[in-house]
PDB file of N, CA and C in Angstrom:
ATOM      1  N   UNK A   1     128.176 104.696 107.173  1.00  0.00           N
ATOM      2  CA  UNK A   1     127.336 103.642 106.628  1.00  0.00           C
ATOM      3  C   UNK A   1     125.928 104.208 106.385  1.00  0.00           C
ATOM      4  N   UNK A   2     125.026 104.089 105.336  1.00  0.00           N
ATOM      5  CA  UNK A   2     123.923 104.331 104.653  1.00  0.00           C
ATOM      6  C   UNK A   2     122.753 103.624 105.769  1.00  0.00           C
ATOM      7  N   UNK A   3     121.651 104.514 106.046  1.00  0.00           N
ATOM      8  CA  UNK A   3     120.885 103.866 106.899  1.00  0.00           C
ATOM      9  C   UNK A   3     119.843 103.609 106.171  1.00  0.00           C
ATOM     10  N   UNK A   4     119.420 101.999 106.677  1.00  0.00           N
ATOM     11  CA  UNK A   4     118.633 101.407 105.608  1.00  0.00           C
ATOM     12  C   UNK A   4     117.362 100.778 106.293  1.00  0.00           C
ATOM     13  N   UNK A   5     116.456 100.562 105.955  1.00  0.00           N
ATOM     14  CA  UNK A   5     115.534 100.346 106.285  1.00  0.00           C
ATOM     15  C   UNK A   5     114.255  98.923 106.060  1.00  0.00           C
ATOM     16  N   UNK A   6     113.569  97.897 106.302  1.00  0.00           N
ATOM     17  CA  UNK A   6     113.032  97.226 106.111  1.00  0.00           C
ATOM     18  C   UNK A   6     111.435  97.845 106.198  1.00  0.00           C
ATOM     19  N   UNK A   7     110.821  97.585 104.828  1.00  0.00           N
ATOM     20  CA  UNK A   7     109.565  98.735 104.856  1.00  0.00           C
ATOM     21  C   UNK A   7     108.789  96.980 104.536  1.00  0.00           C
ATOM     22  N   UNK A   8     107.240  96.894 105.833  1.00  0.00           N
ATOM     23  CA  UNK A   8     106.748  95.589 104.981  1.00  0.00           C
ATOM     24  C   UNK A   8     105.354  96.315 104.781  1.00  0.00           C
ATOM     25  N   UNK A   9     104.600  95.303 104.159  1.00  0.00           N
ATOM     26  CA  UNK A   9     103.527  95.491 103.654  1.00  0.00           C
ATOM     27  C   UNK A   9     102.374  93.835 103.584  1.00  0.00           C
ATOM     28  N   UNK A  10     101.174  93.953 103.594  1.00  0.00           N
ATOM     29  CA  UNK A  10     100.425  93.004 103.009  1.00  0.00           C
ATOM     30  C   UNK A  10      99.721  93.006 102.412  1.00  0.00           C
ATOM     31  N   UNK A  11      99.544  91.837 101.659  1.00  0.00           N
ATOM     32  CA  UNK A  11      98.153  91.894 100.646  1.00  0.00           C
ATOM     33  C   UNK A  11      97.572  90.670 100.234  1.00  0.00           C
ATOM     34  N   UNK A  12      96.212  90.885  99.639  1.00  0.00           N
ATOM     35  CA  UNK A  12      95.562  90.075  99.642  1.00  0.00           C
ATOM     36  C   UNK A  12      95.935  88.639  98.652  1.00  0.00           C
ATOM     37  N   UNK A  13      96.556  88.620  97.582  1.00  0.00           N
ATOM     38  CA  UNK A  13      97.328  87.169  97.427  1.00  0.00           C
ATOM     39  C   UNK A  13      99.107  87.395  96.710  1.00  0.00           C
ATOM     40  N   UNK A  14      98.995  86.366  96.256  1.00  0.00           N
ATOM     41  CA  UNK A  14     100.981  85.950  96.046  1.00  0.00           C
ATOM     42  C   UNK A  14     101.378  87.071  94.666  1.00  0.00           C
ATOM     43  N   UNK A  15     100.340  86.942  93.989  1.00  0.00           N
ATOM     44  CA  UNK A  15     100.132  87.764  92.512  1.00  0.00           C
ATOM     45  C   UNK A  15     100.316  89.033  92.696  1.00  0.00           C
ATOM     46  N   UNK A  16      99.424  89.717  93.665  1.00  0.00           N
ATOM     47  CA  UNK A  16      99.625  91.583  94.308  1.00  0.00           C
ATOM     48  C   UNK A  16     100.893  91.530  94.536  1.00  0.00           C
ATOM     49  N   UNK A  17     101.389  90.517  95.650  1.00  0.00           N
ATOM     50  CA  UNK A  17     102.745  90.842  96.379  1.00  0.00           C
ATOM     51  C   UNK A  17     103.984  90.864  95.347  1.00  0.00           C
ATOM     52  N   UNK A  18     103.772  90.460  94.400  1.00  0.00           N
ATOM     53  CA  UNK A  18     104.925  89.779  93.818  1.00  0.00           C
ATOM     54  C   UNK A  18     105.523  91.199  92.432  1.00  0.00           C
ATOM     55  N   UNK A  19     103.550  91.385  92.033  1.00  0.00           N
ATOM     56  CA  UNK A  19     103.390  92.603  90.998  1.00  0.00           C
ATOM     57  C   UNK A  19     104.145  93.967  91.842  1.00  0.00           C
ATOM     58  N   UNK A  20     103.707  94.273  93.023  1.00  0.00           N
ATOM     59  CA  UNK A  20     104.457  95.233  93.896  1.00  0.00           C
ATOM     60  C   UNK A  20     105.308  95.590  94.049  1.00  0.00           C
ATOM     61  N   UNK A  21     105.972  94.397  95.051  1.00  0.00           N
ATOM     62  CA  UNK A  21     107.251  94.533  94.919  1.00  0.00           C
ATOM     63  C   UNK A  21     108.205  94.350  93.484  1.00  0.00           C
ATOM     64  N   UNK A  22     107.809  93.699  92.452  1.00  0.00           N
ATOM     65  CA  UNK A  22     108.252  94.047  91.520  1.00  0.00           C
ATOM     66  C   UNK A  22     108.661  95.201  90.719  1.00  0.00           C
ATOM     67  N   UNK A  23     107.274  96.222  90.919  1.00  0.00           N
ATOM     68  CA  UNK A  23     107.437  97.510  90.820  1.00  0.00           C
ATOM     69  C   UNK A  23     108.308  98.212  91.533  1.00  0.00           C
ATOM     70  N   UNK A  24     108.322  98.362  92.454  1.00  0.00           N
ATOM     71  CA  UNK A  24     108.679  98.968  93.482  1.00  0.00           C
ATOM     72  C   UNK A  24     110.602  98.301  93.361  1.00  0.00           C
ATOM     73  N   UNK A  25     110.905  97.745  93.160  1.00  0.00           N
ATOM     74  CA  UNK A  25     112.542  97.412  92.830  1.00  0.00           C
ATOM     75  C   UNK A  25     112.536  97.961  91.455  1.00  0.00           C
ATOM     76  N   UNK A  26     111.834  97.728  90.328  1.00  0.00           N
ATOM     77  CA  UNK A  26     111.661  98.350  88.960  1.00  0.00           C
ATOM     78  C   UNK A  26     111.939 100.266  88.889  1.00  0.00           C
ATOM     79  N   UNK A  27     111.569 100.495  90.131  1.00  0.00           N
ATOM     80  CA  UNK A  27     111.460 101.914  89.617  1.00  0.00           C
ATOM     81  C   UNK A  27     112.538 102.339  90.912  1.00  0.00           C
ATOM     82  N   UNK A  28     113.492 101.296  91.650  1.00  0.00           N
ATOM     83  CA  UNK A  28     114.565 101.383  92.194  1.00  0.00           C
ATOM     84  C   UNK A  28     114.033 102.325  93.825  1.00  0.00           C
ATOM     85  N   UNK A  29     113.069 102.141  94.373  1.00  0.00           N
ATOM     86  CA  UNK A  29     112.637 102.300  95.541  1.00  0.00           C
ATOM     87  C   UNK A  29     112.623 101.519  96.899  1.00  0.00           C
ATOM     88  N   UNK A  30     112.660 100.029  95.942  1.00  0.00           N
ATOM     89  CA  UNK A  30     113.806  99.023  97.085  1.00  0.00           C
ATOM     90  C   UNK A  30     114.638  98.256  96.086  1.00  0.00           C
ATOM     91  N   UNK A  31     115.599  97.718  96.836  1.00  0.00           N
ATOM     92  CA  UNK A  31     116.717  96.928  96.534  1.00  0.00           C
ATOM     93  C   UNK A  31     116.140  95.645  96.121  1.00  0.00           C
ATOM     94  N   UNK A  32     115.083  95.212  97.043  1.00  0.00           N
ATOM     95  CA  UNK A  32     114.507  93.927  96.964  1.00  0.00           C
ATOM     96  C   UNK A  32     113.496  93.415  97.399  1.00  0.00           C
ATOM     97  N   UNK A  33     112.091  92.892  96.998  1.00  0.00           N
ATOM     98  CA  UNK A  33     111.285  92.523  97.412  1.00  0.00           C
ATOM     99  C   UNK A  33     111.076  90.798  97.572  1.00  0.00           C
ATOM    100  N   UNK A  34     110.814  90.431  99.017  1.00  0.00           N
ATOM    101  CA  UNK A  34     110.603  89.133  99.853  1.00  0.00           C
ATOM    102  C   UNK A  34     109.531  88.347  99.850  1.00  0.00           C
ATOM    103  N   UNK A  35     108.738  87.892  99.193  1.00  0.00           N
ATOM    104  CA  UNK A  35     107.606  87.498  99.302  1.00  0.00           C
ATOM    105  C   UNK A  35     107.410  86.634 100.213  1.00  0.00           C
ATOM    106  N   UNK A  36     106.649  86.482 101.478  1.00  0.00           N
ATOM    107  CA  UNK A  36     106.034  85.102 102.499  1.00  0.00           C
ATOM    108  C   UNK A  36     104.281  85.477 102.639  1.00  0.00           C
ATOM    109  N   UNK A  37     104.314  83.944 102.672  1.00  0.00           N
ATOM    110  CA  UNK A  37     102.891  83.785 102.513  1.00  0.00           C
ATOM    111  C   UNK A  37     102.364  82.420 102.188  1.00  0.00           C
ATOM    112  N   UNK A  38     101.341  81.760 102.869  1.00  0.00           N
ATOM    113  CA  UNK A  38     100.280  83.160 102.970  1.00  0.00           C
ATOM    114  C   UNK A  38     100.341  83.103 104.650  1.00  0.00           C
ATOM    115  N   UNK A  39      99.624  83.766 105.187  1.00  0.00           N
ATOM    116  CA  UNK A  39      99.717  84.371 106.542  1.00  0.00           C
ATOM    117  C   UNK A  39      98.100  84.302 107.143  1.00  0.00           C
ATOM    118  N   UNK A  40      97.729  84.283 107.998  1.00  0.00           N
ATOM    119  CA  UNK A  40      96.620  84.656 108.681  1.00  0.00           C
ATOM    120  C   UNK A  40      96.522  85.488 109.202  1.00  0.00           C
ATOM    121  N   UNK A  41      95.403  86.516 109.033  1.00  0.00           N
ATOM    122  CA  UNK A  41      95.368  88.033 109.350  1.00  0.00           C
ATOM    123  C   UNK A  41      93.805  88.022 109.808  1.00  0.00           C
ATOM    124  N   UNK A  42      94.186  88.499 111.485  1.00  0.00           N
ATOM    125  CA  UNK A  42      93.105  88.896 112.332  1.00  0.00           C
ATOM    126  C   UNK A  42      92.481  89.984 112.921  1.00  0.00           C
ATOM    127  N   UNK A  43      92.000  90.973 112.351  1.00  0.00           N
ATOM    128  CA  UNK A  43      92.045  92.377 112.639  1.00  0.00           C
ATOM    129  C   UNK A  43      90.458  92.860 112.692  1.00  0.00           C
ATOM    130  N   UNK A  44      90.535  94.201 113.362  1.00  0.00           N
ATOM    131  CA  UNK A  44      89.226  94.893 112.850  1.00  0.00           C
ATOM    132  C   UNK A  44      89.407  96.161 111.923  1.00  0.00           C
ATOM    133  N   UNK A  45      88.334  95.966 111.079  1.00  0.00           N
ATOM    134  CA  UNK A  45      87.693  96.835 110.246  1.00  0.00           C
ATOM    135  C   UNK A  45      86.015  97.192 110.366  1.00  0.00           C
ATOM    136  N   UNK A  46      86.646  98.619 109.884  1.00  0.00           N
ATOM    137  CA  UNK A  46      84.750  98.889 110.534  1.00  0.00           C
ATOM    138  C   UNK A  46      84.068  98.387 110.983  1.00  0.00           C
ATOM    139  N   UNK A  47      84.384  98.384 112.515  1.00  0.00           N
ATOM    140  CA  UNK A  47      83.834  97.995 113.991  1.00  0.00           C
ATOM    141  C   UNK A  47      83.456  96.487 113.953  1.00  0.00           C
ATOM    142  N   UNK A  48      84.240  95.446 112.611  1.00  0.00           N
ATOM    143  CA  UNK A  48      83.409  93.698 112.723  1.00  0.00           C
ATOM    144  C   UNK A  48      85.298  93.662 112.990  1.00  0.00           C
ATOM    145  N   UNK A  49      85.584  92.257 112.956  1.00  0.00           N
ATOM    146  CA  UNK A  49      86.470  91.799 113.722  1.00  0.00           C
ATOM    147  C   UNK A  49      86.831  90.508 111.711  1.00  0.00           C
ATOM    148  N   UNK A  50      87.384  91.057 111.467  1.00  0.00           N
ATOM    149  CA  UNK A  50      87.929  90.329 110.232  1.00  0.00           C
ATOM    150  C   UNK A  50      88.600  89.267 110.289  1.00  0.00           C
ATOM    151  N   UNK A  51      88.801  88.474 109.091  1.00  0.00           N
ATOM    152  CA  UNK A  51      89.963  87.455 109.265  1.00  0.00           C
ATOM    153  C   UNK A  51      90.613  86.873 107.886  1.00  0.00           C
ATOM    154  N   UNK A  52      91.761  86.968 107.389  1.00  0.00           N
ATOM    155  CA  UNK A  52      91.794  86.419 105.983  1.00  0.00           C
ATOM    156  C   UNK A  52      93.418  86.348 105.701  1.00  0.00           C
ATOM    157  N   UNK A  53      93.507  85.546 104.367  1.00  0.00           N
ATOM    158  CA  UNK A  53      94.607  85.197 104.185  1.00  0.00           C
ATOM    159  C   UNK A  53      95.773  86.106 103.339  1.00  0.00           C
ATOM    160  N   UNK A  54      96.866  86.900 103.714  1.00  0.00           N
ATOM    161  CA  UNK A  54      97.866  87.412 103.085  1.00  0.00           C
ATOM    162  C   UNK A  54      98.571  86.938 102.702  1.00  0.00           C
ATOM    163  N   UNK A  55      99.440  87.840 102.431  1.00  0.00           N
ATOM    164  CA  UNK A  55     100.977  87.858 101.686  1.00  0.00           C
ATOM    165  C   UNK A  55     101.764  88.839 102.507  1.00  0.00           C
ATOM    166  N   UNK A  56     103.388  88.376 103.044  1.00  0.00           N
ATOM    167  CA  UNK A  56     103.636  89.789 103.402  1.00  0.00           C
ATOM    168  C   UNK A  56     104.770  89.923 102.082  1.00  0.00           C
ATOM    169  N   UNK A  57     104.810  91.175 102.123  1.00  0.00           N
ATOM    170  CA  UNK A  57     106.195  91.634 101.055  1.00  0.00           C
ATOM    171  C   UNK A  57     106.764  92.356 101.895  1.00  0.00           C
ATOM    172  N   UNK A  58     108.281  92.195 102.335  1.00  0.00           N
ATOM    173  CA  UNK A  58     109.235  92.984 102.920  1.00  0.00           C
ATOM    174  C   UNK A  58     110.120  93.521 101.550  1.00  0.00           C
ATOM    175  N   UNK A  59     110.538  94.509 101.670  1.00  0.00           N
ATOM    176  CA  UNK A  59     111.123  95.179 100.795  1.00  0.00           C
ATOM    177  C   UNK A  59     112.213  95.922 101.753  1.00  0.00           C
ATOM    178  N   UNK A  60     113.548  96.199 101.038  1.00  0.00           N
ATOM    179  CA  UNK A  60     114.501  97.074 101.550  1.00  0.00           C
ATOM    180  C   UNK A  60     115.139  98.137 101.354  1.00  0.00           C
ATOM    181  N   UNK A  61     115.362  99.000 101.727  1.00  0.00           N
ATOM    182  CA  UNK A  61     115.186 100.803 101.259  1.00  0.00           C
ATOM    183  C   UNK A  61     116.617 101.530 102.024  1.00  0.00           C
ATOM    184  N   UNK A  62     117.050 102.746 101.636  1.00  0.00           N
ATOM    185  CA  UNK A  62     117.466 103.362 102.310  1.00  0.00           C
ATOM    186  C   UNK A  62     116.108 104.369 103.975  1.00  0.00           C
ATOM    187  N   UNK A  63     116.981 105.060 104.521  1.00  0.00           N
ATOM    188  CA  UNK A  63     115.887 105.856 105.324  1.00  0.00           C
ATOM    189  C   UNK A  63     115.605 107.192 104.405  1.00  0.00           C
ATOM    190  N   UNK A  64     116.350 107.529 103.417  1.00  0.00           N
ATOM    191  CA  UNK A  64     116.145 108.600 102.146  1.00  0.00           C
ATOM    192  C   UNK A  64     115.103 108.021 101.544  1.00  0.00           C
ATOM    193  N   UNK A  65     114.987 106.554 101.362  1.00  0.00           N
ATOM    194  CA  UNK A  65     113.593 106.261 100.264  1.00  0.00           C
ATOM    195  C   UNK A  65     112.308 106.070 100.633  1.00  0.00           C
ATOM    196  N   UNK A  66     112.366 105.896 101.998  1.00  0.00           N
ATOM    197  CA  UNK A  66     111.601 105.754 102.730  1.00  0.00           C
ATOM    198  C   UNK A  66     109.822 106.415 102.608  1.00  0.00           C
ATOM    199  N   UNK A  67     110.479 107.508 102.438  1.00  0.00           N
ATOM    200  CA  UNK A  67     108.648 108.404 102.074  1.00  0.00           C
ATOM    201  C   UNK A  67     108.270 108.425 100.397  1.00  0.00           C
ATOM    202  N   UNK A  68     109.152 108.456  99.820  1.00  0.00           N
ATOM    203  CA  UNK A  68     108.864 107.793  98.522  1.00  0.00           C
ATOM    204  C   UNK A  68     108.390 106.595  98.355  1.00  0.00           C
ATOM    205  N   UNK A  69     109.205 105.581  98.908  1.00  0.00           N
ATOM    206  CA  UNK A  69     108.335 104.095  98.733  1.00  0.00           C
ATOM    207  C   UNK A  69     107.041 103.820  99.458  1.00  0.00           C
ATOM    208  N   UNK A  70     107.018 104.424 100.884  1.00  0.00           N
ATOM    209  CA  UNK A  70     105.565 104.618 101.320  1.00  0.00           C
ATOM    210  C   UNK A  70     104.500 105.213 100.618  1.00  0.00           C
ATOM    211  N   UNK A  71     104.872 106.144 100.126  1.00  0.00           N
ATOM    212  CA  UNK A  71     103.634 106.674  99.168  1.00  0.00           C
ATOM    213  C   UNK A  71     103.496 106.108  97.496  1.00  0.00           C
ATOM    214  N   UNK A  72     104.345 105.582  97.060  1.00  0.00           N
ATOM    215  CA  UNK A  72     104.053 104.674  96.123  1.00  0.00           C
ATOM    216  C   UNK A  72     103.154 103.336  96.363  1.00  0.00           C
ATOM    217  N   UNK A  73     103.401 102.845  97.331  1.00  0.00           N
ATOM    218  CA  UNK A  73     102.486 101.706  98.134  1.00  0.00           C
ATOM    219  C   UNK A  73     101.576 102.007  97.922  1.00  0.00           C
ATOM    220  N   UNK A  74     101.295 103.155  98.546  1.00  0.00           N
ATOM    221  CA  UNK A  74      99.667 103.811  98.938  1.00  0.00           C
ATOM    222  C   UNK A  74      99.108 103.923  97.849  1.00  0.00           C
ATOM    223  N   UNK A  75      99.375 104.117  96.449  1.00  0.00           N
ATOM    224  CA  UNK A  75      99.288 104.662  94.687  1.00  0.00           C
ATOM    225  C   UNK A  75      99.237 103.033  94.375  1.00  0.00           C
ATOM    226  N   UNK A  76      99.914 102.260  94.614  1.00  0.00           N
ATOM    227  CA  UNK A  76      99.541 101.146  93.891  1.00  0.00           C
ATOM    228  C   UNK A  76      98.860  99.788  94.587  1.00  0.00           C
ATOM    229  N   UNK A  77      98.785  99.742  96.316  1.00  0.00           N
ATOM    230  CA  UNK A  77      98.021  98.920  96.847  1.00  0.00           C
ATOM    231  C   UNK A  77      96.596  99.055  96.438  1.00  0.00           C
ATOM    232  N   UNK A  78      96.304  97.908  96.444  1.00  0.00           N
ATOM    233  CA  UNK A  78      94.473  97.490  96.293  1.00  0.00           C
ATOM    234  C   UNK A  78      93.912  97.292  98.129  1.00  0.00           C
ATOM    235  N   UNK A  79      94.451  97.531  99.332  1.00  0.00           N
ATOM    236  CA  UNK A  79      93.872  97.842 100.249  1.00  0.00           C
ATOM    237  C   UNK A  79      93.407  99.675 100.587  1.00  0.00           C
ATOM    238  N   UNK A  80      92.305  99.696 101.225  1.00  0.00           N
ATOM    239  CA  UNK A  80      92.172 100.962 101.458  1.00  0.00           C
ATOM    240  C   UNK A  80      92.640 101.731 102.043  1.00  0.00           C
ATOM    241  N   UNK A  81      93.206 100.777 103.403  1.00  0.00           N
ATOM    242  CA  UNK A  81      94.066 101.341 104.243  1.00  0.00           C
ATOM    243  C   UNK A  81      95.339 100.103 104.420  1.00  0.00           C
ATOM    244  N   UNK A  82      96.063 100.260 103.919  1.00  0.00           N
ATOM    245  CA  UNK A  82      97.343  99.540 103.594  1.00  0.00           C
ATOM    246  C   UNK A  82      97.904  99.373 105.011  1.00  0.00           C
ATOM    247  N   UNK A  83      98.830  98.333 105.688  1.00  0.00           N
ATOM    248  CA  UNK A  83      99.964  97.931 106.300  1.00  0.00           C
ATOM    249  C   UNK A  83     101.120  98.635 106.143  1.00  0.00           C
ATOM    250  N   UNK A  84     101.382  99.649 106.245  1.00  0.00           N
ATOM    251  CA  UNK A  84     103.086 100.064 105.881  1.00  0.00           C
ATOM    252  C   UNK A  84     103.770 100.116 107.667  1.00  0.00           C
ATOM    253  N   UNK A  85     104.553  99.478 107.042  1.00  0.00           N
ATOM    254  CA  UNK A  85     105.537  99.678 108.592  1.00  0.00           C
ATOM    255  C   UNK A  85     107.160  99.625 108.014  1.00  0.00           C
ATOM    256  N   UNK A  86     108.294 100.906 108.665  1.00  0.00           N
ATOM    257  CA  UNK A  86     109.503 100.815 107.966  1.00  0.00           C
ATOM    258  C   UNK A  86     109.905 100.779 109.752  1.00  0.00           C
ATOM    259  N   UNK A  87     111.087 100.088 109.258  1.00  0.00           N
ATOM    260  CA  UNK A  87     111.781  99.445 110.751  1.00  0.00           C
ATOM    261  C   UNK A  87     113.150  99.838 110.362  1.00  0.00           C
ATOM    262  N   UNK A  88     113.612 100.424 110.942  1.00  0.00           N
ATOM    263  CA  UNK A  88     115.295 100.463 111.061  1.00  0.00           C
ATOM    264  C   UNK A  88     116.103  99.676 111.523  1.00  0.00           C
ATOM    265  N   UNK A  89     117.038  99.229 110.025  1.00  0.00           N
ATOM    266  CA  UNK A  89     118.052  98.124 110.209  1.00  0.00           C
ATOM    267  C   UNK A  89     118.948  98.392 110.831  1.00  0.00           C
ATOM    268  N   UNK A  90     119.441  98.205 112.168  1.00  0.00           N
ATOM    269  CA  UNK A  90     120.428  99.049 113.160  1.00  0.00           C
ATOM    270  C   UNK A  90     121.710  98.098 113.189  1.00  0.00           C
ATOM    271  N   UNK A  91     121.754  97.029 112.472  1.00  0.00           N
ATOM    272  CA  UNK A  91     123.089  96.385 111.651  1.00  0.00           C
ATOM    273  C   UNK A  91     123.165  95.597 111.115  1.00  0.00           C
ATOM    274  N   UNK A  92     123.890  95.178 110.164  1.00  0.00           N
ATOM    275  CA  UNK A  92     124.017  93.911 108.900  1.00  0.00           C
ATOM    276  C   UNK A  92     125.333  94.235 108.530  1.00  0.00           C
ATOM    277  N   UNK A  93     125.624  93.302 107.442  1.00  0.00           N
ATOM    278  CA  UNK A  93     126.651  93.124 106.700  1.00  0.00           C
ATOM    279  C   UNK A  93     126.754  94.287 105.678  1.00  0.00           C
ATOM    280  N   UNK A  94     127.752  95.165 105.890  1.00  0.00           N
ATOM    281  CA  UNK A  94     127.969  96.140 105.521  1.00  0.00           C
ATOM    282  C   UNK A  94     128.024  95.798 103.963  1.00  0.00           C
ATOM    283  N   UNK A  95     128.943  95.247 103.273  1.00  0.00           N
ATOM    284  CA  UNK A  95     128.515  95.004 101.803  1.00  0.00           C
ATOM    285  C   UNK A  95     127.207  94.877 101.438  1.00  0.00           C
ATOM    286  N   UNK A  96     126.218  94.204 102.232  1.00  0.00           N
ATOM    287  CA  UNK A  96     124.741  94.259 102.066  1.00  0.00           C
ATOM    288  C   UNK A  96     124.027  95.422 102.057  1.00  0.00           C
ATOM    289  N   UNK A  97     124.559  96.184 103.164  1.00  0.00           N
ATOM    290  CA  UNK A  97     123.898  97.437 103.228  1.00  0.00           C
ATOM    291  C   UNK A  97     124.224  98.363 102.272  1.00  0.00           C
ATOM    292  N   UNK A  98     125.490  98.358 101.573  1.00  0.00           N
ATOM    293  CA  UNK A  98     125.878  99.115 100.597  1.00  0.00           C
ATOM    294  C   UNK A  98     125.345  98.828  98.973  1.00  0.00           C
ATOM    295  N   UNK A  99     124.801  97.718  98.905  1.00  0.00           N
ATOM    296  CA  UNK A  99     124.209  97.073  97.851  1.00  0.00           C
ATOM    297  C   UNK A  99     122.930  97.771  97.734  1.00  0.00           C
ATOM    298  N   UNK A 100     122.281  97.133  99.029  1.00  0.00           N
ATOM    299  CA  UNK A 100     121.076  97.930  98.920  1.00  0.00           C
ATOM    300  C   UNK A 100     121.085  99.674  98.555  1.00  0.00           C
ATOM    301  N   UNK A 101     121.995 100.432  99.259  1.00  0.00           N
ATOM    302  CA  UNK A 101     122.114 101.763  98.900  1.00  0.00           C
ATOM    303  C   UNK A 101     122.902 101.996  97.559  1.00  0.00           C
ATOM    304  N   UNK A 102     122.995 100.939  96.952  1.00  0.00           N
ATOM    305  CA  UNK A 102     123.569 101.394  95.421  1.00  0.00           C
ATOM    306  C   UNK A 102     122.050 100.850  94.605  1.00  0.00           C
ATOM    307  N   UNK A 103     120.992 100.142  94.869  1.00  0.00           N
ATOM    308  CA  UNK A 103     120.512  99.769  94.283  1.00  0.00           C
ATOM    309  C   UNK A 103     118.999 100.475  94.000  1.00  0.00           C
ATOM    310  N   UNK A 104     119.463 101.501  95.006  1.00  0.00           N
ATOM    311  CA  UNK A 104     118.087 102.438  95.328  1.00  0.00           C
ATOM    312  C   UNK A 104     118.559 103.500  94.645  1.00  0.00           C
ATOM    313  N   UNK A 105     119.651 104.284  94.117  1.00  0.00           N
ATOM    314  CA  UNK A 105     120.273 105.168  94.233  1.00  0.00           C
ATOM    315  C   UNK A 105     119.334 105.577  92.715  1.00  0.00           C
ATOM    316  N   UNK A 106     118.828 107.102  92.800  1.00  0.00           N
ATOM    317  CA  UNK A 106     118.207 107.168  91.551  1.00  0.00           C
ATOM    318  C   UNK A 106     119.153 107.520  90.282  1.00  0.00           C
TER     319      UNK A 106
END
């Protein structure tokens, strides 16, 4: 079975998330992009203590697409320092998982 991966991301509204992940299935780097939102985001940046409203986009990948779709993120996010986090899907519905790995497949 193809090991696959859940890569998310955030951004600043529904429009970024949607343009993104759009891309990012367009040029077959995920299977599919999730849009939720909006979210409340509490963090620090340069040493003040931030707060504002996202988007997350989950997207789904093989663990082969993995450094490709991360660095495409990085090329087309409008944050400076982007959210990337890829999590390993350690089981699903195998037709699912095979979808996704046909749908990435370059």
């Amino acid at each position: 079975m193809t090991e696959c991966r859940q890569v998310t991301t955030t951004l600043p509204d529904r429009e970024a998330a949607h343009r993104l992940g759009g891309q990012l299935v367009e040029e077959r780097l995920a299977a599919c992009a999730q849009v939720v939102g909006p979210v409340s985001s509490v963090y620090r940046w340069q040493g003040e203590v931030e707060t504002a409203a996202e988007w997350y986009c989950h997207l789904k990948t093989t663990a082969a697409r993995v450094p490709l779709l991360m660095a495409r993120i990085r090329e087309l996010h409008p944050y400076e320092t982007p959210e990337i986090i890829a999590v390993a899907v350690r089981e699903g519905d195998p037709g699912y998982l095979e979808w996704i790995a046909e749908s990435v497949s370059p």
